[in-house]
C-alpha atoms as a PDB file:
ATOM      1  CA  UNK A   1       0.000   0.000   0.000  1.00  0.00           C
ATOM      2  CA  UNK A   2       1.551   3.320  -0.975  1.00  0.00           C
ATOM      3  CA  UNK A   3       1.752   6.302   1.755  1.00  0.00           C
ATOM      4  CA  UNK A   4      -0.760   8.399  -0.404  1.00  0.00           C
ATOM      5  CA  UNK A   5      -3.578   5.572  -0.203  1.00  0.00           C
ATOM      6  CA  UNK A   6      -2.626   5.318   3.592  1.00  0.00           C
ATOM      7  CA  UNK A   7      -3.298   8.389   4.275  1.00  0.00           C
ATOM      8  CA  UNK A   8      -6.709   8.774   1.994  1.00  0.00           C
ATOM      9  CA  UNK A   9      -7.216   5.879   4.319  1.00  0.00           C
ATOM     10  CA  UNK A  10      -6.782   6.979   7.574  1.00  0.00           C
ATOM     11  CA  UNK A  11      -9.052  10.335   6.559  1.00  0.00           C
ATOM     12  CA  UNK A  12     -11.831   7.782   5.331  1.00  0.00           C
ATOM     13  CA  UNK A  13     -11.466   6.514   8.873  1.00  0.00           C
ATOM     14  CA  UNK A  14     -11.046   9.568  10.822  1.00  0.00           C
ATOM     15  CA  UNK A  15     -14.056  11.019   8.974  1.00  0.00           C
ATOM     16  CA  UNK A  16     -16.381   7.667   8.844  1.00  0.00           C
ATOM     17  CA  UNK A  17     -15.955   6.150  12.999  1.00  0.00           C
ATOM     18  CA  UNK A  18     -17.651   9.213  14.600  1.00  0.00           C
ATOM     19  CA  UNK A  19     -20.584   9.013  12.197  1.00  0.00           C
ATOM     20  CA  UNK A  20     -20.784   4.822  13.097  1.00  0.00           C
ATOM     21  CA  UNK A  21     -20.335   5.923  16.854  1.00  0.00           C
ATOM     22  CA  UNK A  22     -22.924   8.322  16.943  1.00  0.00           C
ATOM     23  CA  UNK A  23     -25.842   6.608  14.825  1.00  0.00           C
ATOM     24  CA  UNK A  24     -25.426   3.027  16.196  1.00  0.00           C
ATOM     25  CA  UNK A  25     -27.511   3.556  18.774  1.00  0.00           C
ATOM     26  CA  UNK A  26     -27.273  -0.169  19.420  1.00  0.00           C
ATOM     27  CA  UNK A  27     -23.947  -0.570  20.330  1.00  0.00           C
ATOM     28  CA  UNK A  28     -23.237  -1.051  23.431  1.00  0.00           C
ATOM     29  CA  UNK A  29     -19.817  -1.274  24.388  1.00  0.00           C
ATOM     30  CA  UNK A  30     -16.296  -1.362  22.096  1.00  0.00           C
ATOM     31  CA  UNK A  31     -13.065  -3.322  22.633  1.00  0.00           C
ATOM     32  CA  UNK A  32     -10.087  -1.874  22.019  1.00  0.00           C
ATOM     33  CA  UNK A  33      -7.066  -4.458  21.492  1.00  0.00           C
ATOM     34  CA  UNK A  34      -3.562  -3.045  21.775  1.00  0.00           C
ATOM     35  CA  UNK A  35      -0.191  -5.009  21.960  1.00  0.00           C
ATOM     36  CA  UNK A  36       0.885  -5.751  25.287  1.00  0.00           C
ATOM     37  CA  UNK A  37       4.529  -5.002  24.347  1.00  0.00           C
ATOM     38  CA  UNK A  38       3.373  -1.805  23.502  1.00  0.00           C
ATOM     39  CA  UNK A  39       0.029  -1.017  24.961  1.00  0.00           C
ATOM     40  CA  UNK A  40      -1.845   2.654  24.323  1.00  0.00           C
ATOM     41  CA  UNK A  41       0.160   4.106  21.726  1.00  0.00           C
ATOM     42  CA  UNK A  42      -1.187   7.476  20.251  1.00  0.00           C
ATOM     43  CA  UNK A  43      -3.555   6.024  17.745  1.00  0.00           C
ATOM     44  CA  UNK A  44      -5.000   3.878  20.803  1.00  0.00           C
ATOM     45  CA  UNK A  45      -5.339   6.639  23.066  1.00  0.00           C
ATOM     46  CA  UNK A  46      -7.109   8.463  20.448  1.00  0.00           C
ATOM     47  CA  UNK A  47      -9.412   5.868  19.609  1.00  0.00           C
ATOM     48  CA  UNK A  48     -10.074   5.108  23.582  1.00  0.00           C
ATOM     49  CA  UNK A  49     -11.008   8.970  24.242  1.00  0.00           C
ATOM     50  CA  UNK A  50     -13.006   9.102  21.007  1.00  0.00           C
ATOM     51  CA  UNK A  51     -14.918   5.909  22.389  1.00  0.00           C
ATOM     52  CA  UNK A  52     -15.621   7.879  25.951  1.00  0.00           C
ATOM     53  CA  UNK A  53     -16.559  10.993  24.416  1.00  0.00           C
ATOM     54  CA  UNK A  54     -19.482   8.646  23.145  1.00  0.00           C
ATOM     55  CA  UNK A  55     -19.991   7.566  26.305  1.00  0.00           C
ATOM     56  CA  UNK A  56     -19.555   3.237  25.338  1.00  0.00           C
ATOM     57  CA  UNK A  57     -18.040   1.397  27.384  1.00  0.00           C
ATOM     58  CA  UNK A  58     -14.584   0.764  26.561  1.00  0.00           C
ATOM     59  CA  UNK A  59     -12.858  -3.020  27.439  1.00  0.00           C
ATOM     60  CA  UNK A  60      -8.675  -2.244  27.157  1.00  0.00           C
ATOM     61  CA  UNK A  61      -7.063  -5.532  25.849  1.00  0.00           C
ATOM     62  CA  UNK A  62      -3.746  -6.230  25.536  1.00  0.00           C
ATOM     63  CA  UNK A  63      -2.975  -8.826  23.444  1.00  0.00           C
ATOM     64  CA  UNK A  64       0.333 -10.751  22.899  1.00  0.00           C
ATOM     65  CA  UNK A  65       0.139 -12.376  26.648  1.00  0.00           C
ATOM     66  CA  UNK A  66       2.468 -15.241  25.683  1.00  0.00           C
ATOM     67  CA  UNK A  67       4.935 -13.258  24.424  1.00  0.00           C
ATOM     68  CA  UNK A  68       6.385 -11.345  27.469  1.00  0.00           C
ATOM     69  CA  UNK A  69       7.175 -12.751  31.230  1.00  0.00           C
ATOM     70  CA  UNK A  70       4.288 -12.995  34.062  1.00  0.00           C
ATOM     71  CA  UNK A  71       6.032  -9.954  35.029  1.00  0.00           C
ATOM     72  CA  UNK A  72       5.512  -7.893  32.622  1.00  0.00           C
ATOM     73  CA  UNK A  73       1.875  -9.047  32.020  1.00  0.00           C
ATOM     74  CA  UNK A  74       1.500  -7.734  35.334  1.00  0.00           C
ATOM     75  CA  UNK A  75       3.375  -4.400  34.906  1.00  0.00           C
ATOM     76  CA  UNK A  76       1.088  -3.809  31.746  1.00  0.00           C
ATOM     77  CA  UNK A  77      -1.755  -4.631  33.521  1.00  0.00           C
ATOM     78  CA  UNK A  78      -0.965  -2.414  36.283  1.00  0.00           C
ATOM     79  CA  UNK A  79      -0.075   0.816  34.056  1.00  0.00           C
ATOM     80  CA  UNK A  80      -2.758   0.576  32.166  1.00  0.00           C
ATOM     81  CA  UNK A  81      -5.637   0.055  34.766  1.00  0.00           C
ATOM     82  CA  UNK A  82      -4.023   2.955  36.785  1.00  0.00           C
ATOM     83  CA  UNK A  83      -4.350   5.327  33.727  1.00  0.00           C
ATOM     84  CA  UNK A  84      -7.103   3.848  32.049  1.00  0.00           C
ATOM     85  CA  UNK A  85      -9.059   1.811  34.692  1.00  0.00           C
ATOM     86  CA  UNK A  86      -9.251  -1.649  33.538  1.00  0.00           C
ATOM     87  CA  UNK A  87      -8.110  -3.802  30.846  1.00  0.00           C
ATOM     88  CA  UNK A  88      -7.569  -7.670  30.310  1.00  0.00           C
ATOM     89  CA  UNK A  89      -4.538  -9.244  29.251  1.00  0.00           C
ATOM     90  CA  UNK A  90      -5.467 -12.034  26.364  1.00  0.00           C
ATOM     91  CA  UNK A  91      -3.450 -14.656  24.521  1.00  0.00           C
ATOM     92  CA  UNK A  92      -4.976 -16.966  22.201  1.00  0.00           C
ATOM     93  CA  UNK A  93      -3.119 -19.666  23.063  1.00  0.00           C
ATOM     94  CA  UNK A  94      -4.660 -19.815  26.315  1.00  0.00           C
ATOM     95  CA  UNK A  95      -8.221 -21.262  26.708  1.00  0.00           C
ATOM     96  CA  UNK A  96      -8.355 -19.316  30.241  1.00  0.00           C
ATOM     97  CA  UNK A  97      -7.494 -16.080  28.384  1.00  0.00           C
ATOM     98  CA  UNK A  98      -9.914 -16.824  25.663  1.00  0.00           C
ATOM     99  CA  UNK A  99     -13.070 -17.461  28.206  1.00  0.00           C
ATOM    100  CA  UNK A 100     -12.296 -14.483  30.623  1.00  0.00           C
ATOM    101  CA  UNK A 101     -12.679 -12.508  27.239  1.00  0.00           C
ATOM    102  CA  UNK A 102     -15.910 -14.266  26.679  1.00  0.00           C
ATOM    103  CA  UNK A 103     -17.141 -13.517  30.482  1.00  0.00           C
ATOM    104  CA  UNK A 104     -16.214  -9.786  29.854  1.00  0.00           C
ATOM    105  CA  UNK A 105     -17.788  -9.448  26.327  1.00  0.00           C
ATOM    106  CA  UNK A 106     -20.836 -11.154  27.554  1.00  0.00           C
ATOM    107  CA  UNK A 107     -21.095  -8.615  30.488  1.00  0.00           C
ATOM    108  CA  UNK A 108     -20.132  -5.459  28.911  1.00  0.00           C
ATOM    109  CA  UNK A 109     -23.256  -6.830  26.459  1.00  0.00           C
ATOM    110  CA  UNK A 110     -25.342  -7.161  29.037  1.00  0.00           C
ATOM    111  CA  UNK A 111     -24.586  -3.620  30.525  1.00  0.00           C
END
């Protein structure tokens, strides 16, 4: 993809998520995945306030859990609930990761 058609992109976007935001008056909730090795970068952060100034609830998670140290899963986890509230850590390669995602998705739905 060349930079020119990225950037047509990303207006597309820009311009086209706060219209879907503000007319889906059925959505309840959004979930915002971000790498755990490098959780809330500027585009998330954006994309987290834009989801509060519409008032949905927002579920943080960071993805990637098998590919750092217990540790750091729970530095991540730490940071970003201090700063952000709350967040999950998720790896697919876990089937305890993959049904606490279920649990929250099914209560954020039922919010």
């Amino acid at each position: 993809m060349g930079i020119q058609r990225y950037r047509n992109l990303k207006k597309d976007w820009a311009r086209e998520l706060p219209k879907y935001f503000s007319l889906r008056q059925s959505l309840r909730g959004a979930i915002l995945f971000t790498d755990i090795r490098n959780p809330m970068r500027e585009l998330d952060i954006t994309m987290y306030e834009m989801l509060l100034s519409y008032n949905l609830p927002t579920l943080i998670v960071l993805t990637k859990k098998d590919k750092v140290s217990i540790e750091e899963v729970k530095t991540a986890e730490k940071d970003i609930n201090h700063v952000f509230g709350s967040c999950i850590s998720f790896s697919i390669k876990e089937g305890v990761s993959v049904e606490k995602l279920v649990k929250e998705i099914n209560e954020l739905l039922s919010s």
